[in-house]
N, C-alpha and C. Protein backbone atom coordinates (compact mmCIF):
# COMPACT_ATOMS: atom_id res chain seq x y z
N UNK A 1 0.85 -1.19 0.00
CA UNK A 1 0.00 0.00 0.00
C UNK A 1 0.89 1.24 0.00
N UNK A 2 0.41 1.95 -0.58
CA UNK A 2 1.44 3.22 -0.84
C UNK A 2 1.09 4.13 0.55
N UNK A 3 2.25 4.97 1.06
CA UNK A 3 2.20 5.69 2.33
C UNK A 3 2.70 6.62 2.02
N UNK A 4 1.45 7.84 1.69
CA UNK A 4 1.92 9.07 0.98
C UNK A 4 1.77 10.39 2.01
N UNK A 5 3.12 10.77 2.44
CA UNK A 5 3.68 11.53 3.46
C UNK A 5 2.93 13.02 3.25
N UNK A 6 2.79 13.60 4.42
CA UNK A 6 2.57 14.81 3.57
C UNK A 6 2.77 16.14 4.61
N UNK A 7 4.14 16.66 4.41
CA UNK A 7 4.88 18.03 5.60
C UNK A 7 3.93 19.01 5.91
N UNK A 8 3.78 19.17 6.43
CA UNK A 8 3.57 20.79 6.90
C UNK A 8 4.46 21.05 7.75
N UNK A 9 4.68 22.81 8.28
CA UNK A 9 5.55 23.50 9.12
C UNK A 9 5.70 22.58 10.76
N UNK A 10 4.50 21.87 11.06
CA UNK A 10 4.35 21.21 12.44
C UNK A 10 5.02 19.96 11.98
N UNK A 11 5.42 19.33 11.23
CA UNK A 11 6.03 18.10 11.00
C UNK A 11 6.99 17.84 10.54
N UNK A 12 7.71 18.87 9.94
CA UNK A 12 9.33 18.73 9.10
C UNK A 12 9.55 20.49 9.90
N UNK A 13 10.99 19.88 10.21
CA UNK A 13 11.64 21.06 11.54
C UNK A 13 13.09 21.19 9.98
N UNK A 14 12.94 22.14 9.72
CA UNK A 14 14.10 22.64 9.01
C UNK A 14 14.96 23.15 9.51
N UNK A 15 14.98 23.04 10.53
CA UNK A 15 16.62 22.95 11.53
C UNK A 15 16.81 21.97 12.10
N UNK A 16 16.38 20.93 11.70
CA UNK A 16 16.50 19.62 12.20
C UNK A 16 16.52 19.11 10.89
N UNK A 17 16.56 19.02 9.82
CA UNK A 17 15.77 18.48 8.25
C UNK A 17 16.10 16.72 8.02
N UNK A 18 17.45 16.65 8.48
CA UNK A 18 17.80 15.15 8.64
C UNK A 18 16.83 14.33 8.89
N UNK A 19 16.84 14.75 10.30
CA UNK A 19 16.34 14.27 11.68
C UNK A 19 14.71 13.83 10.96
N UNK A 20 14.03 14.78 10.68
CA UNK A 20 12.65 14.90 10.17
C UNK A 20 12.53 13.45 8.75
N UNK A 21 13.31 13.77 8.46
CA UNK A 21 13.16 13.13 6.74
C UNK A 21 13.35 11.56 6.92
N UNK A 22 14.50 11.50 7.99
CA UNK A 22 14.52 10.18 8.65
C UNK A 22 13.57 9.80 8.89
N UNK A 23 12.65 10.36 10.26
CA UNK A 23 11.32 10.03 10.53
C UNK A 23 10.26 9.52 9.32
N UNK A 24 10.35 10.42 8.37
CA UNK A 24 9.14 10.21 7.76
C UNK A 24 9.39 8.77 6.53
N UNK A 25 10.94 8.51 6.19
CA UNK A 25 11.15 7.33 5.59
C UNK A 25 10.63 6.48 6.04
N UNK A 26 11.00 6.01 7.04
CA UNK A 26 10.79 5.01 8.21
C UNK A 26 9.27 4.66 7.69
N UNK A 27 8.43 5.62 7.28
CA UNK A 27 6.93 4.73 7.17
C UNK A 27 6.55 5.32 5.83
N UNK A 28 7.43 6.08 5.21
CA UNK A 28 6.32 6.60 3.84
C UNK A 28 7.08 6.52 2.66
N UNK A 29 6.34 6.01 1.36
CA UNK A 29 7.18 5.55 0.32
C UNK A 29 6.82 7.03 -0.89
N UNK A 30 6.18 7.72 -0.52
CA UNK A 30 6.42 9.12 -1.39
C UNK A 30 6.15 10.17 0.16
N UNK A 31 6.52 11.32 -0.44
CA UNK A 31 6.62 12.43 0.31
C UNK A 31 6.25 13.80 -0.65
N UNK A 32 5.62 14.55 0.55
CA UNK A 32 4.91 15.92 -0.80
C UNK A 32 5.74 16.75 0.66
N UNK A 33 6.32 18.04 0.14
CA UNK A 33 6.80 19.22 0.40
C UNK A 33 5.78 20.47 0.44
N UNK A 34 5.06 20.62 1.24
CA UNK A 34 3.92 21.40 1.18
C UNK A 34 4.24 22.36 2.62
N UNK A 35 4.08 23.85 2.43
CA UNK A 35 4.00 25.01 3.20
C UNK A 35 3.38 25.98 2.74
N UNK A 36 2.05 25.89 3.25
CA UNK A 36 1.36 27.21 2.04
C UNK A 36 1.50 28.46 2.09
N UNK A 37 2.17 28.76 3.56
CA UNK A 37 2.14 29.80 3.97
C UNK A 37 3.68 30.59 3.80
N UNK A 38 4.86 29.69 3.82
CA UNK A 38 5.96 30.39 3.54
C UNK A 38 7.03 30.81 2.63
N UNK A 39 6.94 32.34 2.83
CA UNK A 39 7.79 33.01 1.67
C UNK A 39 9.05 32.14 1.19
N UNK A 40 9.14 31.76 1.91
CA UNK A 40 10.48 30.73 1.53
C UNK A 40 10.40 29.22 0.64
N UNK A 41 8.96 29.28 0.04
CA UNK A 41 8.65 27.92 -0.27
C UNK A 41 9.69 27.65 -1.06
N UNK A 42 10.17 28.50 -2.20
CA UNK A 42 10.96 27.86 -3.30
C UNK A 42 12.51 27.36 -2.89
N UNK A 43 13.19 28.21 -2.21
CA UNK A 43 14.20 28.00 -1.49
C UNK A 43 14.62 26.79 -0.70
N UNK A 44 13.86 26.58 0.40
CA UNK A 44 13.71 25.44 1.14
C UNK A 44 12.91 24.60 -0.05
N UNK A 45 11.83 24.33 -0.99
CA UNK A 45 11.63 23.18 -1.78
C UNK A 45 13.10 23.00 -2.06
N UNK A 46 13.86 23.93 -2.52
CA UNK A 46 15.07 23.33 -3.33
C UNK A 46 16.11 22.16 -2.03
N UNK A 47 16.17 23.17 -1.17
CA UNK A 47 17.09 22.43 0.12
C UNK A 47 16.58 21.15 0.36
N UNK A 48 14.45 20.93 0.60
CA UNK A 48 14.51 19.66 0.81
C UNK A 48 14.21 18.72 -0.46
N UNK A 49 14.30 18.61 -1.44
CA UNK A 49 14.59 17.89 -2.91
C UNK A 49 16.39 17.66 -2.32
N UNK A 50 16.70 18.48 -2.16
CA UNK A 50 18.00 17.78 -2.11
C UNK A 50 18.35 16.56 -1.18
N UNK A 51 17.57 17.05 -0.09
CA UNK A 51 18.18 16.26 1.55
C UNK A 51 17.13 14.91 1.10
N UNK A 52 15.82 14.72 0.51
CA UNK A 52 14.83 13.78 0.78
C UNK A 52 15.63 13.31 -0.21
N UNK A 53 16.05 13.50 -1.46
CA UNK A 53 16.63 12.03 -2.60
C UNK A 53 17.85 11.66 -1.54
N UNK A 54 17.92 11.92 -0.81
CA UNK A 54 18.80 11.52 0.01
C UNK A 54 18.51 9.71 0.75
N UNK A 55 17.09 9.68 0.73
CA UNK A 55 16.07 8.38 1.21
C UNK A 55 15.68 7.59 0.11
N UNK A 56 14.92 6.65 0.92
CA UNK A 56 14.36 6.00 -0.69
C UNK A 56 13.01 6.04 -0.87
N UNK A 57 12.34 7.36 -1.01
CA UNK A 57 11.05 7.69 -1.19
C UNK A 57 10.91 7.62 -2.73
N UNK A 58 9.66 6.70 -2.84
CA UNK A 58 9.34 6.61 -4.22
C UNK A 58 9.04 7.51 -5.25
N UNK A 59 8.72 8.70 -4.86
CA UNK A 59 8.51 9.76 -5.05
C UNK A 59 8.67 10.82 -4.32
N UNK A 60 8.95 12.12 -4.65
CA UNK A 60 9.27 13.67 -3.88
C UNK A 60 8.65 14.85 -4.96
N UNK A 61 7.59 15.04 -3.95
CA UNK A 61 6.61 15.61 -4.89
C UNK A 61 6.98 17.58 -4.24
N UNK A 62 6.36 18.51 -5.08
CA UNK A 62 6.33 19.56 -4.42
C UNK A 62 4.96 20.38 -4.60
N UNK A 63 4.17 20.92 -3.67
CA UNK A 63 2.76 21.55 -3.61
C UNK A 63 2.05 22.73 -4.79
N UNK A 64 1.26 22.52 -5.56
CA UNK A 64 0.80 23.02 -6.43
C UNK A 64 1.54 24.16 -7.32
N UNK A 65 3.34 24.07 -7.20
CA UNK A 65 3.72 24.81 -8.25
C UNK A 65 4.54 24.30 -9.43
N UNK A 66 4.24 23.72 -10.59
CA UNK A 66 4.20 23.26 -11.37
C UNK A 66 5.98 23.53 -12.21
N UNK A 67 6.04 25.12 -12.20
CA UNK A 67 6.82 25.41 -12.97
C UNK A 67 8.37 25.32 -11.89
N UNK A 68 7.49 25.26 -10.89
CA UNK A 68 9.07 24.91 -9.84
C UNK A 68 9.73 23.87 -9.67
N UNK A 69 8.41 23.03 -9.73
CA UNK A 69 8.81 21.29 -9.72
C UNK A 69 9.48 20.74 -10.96
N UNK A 70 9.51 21.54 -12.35
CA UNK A 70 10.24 21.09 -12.99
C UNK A 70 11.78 21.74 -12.76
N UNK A 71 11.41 23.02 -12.48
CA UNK A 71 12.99 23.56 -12.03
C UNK A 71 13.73 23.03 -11.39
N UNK A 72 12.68 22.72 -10.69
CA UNK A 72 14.27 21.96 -9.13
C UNK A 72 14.30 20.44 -9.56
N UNK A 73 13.86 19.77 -10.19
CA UNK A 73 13.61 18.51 -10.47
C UNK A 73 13.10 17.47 -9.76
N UNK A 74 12.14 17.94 -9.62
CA UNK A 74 10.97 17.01 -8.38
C UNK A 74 10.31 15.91 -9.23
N UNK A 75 10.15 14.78 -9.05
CA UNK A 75 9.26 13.80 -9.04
C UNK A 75 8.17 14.08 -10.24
N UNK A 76 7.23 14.88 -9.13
CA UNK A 76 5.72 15.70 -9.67
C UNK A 76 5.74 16.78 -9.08
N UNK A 77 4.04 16.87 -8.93
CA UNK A 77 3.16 18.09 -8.18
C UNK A 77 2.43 17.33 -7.86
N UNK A 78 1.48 17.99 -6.99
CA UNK A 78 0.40 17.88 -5.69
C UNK A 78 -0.37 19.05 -6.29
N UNK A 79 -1.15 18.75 -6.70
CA UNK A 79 -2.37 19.99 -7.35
C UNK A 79 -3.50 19.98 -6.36
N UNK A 80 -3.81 21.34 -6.40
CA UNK A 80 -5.11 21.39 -5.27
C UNK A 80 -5.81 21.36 -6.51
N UNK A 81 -7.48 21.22 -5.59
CA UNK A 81 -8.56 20.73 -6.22
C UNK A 81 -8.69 21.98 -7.01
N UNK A 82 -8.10 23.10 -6.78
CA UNK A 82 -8.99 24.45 -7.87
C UNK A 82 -7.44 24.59 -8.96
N UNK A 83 -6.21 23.65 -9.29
CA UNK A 83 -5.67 23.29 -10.12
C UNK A 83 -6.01 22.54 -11.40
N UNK A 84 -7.14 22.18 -11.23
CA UNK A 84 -7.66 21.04 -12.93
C UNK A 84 -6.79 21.57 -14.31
N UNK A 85 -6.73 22.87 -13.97
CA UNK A 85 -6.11 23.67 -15.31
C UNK A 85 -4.45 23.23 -15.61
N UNK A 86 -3.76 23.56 -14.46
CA UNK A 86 -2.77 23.03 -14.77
C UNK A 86 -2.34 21.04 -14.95
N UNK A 87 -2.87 20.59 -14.84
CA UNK A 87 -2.78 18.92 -15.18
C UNK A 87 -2.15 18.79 -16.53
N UNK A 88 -2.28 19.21 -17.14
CA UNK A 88 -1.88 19.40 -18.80
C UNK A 88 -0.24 19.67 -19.09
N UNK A 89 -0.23 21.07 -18.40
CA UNK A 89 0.85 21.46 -18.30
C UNK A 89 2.29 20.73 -17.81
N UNK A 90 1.38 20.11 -16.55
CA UNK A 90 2.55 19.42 -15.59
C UNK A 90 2.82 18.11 -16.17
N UNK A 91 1.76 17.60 -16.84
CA UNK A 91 2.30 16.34 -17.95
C UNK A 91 3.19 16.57 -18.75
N UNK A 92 2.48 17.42 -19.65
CA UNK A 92 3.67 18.16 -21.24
C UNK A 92 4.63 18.41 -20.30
N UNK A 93 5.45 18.65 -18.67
CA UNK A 93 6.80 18.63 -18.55
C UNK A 93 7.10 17.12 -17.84
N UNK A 94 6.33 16.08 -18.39
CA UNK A 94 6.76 14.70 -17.82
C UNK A 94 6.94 14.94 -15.88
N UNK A 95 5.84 15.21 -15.39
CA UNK A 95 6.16 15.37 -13.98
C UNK A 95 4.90 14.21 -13.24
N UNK A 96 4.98 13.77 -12.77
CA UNK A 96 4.20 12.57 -12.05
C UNK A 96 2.99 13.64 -11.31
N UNK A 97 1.71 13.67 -11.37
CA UNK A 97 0.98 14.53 -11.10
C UNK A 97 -0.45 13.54 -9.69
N UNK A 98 -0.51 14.11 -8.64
CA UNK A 98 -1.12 13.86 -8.14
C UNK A 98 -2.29 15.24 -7.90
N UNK A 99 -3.91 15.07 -8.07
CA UNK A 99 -4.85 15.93 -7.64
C UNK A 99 -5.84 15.63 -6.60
N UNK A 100 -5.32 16.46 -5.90
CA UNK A 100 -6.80 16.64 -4.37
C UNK A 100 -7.98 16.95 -5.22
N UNK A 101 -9.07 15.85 -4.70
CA UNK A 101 -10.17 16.00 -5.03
C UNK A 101 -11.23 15.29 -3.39
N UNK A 102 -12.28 16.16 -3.84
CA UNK A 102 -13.48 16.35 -2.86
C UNK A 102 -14.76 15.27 -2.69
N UNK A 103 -14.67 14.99 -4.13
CA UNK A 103 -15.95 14.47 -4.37
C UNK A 103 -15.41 13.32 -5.53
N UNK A 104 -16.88 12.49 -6.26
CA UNK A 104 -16.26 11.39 -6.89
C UNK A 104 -16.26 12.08 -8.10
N UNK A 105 -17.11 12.97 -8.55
CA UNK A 105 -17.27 14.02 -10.02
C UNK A 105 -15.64 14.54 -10.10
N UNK A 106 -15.13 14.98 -9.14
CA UNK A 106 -13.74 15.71 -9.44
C UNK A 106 -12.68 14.42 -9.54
N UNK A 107 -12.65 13.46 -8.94
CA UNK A 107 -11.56 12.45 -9.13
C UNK A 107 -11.80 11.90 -10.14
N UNK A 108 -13.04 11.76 -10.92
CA UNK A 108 -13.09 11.01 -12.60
C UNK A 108 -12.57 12.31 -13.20
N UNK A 109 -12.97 13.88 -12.96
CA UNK A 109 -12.33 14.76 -13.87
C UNK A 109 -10.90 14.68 -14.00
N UNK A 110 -10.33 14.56 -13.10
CA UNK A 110 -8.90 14.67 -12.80
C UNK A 110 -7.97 13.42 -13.44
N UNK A 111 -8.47 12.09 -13.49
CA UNK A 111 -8.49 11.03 -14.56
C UNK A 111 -8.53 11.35 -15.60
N UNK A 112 -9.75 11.75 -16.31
CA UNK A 112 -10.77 12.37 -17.43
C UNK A 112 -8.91 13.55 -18.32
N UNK A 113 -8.47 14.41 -16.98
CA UNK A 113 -7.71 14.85 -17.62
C UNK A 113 -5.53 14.78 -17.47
N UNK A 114 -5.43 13.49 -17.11
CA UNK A 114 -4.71 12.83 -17.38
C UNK A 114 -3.82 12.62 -15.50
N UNK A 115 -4.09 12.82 -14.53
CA UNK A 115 -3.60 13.03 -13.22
C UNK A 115 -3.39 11.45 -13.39
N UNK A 116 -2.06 11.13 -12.80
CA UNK A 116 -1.63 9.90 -12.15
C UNK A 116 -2.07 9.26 -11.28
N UNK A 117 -2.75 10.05 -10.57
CA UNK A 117 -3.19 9.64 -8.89
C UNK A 117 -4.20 10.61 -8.33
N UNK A 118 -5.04 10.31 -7.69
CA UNK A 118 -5.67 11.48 -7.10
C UNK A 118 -5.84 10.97 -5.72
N UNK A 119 -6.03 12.12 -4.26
CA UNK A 119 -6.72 12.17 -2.89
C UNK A 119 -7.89 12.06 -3.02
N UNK A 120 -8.58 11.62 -2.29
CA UNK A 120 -10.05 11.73 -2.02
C UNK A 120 -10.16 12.04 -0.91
N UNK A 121 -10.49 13.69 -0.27
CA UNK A 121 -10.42 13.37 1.33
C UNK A 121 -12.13 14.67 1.61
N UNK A 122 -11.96 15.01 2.74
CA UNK A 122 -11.60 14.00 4.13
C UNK A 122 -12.94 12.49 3.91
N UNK A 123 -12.05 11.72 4.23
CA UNK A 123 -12.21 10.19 4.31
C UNK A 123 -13.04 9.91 5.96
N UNK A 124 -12.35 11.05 7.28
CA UNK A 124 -12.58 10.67 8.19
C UNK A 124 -12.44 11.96 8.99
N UNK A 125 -13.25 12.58 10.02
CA UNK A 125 -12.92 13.43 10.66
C UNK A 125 -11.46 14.29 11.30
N UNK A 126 -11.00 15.65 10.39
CA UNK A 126 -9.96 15.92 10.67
C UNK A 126 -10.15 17.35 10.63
N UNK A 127 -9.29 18.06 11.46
CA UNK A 127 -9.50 19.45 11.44
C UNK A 127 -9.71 20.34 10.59
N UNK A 128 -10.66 21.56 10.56
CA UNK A 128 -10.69 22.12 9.61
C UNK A 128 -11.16 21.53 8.35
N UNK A 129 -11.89 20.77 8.23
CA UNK A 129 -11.99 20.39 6.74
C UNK A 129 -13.39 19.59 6.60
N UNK A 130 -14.28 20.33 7.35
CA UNK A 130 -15.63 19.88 6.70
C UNK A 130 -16.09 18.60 7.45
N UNK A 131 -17.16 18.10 6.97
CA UNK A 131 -17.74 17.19 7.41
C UNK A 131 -17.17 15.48 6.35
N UNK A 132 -16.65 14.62 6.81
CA UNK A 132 -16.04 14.01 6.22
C UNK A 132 -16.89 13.30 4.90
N UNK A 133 -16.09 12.67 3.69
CA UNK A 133 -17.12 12.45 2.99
C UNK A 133 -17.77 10.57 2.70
N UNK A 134 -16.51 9.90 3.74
CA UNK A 134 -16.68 8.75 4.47
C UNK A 134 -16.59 7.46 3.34
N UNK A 135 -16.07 6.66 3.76
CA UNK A 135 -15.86 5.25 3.35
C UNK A 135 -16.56 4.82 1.62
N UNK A 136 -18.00 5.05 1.57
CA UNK A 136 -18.57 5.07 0.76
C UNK A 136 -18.42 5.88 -0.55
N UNK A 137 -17.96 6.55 -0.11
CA UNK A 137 -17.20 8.03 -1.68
C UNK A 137 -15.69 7.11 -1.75
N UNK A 138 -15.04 6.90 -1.04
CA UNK A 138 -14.18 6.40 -1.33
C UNK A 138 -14.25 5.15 -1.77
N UNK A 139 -14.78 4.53 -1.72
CA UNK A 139 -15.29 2.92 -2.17
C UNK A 139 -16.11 3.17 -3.76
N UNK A 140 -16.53 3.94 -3.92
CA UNK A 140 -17.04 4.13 -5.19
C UNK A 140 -15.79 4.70 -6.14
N UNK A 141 -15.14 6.02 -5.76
CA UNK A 141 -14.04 6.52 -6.54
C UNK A 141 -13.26 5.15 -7.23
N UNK A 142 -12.95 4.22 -6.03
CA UNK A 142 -11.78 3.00 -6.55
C UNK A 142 -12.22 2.35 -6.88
N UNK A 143 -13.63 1.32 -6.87
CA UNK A 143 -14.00 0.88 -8.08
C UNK A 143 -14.49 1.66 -9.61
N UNK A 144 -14.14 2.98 -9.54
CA UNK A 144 -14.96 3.82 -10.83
C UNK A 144 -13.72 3.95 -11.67
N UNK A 145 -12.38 4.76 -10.70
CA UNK A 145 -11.66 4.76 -11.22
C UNK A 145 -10.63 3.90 -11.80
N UNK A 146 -9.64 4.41 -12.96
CA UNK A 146 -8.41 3.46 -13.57
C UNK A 146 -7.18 3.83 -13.01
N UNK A 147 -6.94 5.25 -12.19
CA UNK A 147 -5.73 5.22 -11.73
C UNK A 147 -5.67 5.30 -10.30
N UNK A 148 -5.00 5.18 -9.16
CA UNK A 148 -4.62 4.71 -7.90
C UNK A 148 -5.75 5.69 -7.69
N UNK A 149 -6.35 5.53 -6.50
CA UNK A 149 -7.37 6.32 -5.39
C UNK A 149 -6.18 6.31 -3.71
N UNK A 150 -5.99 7.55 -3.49
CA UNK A 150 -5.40 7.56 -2.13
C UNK A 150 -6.22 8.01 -1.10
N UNK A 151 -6.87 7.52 0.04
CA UNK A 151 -7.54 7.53 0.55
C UNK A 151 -6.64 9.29 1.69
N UNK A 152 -7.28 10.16 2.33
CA UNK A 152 -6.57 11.04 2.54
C UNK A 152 -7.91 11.84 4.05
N UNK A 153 -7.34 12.43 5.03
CA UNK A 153 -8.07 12.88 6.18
C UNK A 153 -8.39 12.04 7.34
N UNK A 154 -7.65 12.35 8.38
CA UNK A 154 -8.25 11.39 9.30
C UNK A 154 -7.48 10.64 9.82
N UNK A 155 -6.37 9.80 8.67
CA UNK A 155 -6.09 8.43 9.14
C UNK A 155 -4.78 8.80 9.97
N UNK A 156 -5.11 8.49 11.09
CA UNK A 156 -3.90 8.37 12.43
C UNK A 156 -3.32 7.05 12.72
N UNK A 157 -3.68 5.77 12.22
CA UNK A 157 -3.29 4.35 12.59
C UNK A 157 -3.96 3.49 11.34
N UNK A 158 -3.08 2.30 12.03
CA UNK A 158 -3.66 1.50 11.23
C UNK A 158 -5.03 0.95 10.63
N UNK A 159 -6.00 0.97 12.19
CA UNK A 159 -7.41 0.93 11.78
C UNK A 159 -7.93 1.76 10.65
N UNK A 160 -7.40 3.04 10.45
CA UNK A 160 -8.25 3.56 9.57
C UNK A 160 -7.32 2.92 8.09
N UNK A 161 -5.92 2.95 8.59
CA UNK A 161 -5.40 2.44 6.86
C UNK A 161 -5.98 0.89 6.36
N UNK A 162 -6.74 0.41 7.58
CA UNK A 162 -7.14 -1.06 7.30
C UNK A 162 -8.34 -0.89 6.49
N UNK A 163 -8.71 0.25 6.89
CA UNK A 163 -10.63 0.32 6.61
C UNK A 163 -10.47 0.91 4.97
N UNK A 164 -9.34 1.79 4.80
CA UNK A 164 -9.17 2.41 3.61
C UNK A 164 -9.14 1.06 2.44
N UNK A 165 -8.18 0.00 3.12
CA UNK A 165 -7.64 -0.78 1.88
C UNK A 165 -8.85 -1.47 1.28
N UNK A 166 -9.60 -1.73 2.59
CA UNK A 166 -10.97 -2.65 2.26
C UNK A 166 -11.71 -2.37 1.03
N UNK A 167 -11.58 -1.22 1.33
CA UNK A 167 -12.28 0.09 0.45
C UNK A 167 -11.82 0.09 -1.09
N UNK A 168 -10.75 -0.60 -1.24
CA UNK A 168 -9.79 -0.28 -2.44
C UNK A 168 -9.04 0.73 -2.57
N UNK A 169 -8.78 1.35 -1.90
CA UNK A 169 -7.45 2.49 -1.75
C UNK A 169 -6.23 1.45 -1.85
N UNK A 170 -5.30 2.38 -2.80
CA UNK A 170 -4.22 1.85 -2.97
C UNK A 170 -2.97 2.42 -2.23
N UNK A 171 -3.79 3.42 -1.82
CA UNK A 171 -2.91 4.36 -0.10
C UNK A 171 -3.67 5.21 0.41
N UNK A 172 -2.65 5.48 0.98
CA UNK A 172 -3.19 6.50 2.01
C UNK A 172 -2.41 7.48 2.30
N UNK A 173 -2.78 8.94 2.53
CA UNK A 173 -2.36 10.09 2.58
C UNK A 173 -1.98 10.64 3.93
N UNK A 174 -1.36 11.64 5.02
CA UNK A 174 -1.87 11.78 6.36
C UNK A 174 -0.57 12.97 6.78
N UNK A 175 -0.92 13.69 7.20
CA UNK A 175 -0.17 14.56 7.99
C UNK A 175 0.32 14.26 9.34
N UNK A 176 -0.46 13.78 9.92
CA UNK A 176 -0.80 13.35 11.47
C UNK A 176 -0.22 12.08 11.24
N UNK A 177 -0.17 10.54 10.88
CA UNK A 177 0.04 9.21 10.84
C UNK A 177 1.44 9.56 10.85
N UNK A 178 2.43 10.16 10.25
CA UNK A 178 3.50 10.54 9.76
C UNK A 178 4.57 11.39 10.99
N UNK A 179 3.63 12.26 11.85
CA UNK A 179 4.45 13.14 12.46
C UNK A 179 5.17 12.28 13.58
């Protein structure tokens, strides 16, 4: 099952960056570089592309900027759900493309327009993010869809990565499982 990592500022200590990246090998076979908030995204993306090929993460993705991820030579992108537009783009530069999606209409679009992989979240009660959209959206996405479904929100342990697989998720996503 794929164990798709995913940083924020509370979980990767960039004065520690080793230390962090270690941690997150240990259980996750891709990793996304995501800080939405800091001026420094491009800078530090570059520092941690360097330090994470350092592991053996199957992938090292970087957060919805397309033209950076080919610069620095990342993996892919991580497209948010109001990205559909760029999917195109980030292909025509051969970049492994994963899209957050909400619902099962947006994860066939995101298929529909060529995404490798898509999130389906929240899966399960998690902060900030709505009322979850539960087992059943996700159980439909992975039998509807042809490319991986990552189950994403919520999952802190194994119970929920158990309940995901049942489901047909071919991973699982998590901020929290990871830290």
């Amino acid at each position: 099952m794929i164990a798709y990592a995913i940083s924020d500022p509370f979980t990767l200590d960039f004065n520690n960056l080793e230390e962090s990246l270690k941690r997150f090998s240990s259980k996750a076979s891709m990793i996304l570089y995501r800080d939405k908030s800091n001026p420094n995204y491009s800078s530090n993306a570059d520092i941690f592309l360097q330090e994470a090929r350092k592991y053996s993460f199957d992938k090292i993705l970087l957060h919805g900027d397309v033209e950076l991820a080919v610069a620095l030579g990342a993996d892919g992108v991580h497209l948010r759900s109001d990205q559909f537009s760029l999917v195109s783009l980030a292909k025509a530069n051969n970049l492994f493309v994963i899209v957050s999606t909400h619902s099962l209409q947006e994860a066939i679009t995101a298929q529909d327009l060529g995404a490798d992989m898509v999130t389906i979240s929240p899966i399960f009660s998690t902060p900030n993010k709505g009322e979850p959209i539960g087992l059943n959206i996700l159980k439909e996405a992975c039998d509807r869809l042809k490319i991986p479904v990552i189950a994403l929100g919520g999952i802190l342990g194994q119970e929920e990565i158990n309940e995901c697989k049942k489901q047909g998720a071919l991973g699982f996503a998590s901020i929290r499982y990871f830290a």
